[in-house]
Protein backbone atom coordinates (compact mmCIF):
# COMPACT_ATOMS: atom_id res chain seq x y z
CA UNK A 1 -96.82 228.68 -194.35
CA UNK A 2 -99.66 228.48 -196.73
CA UNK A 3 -101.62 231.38 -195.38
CA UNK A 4 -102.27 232.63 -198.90
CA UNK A 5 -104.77 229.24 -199.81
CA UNK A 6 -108.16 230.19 -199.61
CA UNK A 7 -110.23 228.00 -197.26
CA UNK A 8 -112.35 226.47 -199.76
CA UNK A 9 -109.46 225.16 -201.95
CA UNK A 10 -108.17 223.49 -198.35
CA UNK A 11 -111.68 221.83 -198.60
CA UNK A 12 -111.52 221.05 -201.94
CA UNK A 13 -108.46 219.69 -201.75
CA UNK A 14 -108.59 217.27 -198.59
CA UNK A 15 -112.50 216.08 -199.53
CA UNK A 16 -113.67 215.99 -195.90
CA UNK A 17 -116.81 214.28 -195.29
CA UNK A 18 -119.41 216.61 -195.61
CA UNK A 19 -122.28 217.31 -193.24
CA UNK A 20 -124.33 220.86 -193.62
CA UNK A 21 -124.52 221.52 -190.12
CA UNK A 22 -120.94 221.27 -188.96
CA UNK A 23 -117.68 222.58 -190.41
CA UNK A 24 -115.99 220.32 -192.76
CA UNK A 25 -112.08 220.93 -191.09
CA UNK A 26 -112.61 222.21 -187.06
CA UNK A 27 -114.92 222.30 -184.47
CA UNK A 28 -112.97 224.57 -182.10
CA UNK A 29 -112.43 228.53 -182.80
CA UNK A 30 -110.38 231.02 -180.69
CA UNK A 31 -110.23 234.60 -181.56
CA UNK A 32 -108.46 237.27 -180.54
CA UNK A 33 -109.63 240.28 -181.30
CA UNK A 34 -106.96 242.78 -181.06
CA UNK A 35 -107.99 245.93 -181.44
CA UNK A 36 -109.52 248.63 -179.41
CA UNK A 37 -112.97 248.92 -179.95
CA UNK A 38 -114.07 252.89 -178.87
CA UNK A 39 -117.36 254.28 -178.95
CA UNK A 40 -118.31 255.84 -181.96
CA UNK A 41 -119.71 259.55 -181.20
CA UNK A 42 -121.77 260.96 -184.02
CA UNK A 43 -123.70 264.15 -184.06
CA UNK A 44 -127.26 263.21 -182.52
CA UNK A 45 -126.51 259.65 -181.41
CA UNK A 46 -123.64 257.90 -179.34
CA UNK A 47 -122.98 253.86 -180.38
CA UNK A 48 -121.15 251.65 -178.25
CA UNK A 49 -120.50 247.96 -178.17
CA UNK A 50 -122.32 245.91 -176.17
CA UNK A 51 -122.22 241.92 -175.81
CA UNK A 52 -125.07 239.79 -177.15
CA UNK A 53 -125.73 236.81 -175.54
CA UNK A 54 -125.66 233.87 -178.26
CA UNK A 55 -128.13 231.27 -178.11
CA UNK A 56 -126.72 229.02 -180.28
CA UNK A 57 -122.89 228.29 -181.35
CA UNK A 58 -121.71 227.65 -185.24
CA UNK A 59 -118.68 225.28 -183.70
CA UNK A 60 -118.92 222.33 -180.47
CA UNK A 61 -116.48 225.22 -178.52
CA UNK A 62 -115.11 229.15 -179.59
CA UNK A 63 -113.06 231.12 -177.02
CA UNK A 64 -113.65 235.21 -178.02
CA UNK A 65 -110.62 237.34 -176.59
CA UNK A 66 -110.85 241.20 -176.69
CA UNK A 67 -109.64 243.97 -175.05
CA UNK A 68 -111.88 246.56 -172.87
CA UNK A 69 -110.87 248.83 -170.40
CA UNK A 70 -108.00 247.83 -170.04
CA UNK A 71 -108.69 244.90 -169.61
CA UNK A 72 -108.22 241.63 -172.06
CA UNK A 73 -111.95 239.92 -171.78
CA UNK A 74 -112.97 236.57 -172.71
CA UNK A 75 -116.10 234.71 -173.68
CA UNK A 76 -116.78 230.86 -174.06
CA UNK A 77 -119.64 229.99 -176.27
CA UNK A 78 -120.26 226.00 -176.63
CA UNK A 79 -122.20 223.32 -177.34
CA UNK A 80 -124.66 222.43 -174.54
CA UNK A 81 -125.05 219.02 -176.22
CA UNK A 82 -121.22 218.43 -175.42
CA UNK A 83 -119.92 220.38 -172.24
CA UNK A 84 -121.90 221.53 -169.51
CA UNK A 85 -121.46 224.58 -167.51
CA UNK A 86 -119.23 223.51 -164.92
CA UNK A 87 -116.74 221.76 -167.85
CA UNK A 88 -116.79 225.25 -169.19
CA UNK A 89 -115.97 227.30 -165.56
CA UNK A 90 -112.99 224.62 -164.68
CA UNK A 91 -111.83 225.37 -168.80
CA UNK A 92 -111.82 228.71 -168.22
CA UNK A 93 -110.22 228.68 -164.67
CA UNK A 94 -107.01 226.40 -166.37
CA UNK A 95 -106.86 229.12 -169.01
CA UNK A 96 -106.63 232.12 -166.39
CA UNK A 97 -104.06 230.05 -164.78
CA UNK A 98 -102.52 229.72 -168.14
CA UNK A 99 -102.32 233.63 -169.12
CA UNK A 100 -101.22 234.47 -165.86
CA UNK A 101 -98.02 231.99 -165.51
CA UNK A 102 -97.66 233.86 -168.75
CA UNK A 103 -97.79 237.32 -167.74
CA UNK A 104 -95.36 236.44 -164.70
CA UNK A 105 -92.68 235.19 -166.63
CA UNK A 106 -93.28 236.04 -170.08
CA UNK A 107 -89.36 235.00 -170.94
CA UNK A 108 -90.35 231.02 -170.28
């Protein structure tokens, strides 16, 4: 509803307390990037995307969707000081489960 607000008067506004190294409003981010990413052909060079792997993550949890190949992809990047890698697989696992109840019956 309020889409138009610009995050830092949300902040301003609500006064969280304030700590440098975390965000003032959420620690969890999903993202869905929806659009198709091609590989850009130039005259000389070819560039394509490739996946980095992250060492360290700005939230405690973010969930990256894209599509690629036809396929939708996904990518958990989290806190090791909070989950460990098996809490991560069984999260990911539920959410499969998830999107695919909802690509069988996409009416429900």
């Amino acid at each position: 509803a309020h889409q138009d607000v610009p995050f830092e008067k949300v902040v301003e506004e609500l006064q969280p307390a304030r700590d440098l190294s975390r965000n003032p409003l959420f620690q969890v981010v999903f993202v869905l990037q929806d659009t198709s990413v091609q590989d850009l052909q130039l005259p000389g060079m070819s560039l394509s995307q490739v996946e980095l792997d992250t060492e360290t993550t700005r939230f405690d949890l973010e969930l990256h969707m894209y599509e690629r190949e036809n396929r939708l992809r996904a990518s958990f990047i989290y806190s090791t000081d909070l989950f460990d890698e098996n809490t991560i697989s069984r999260m990911a696992s539920h959410f499969q489960r998830l999107l695919e109840a909802v690509a069988e019956n996409p009416e429900q």
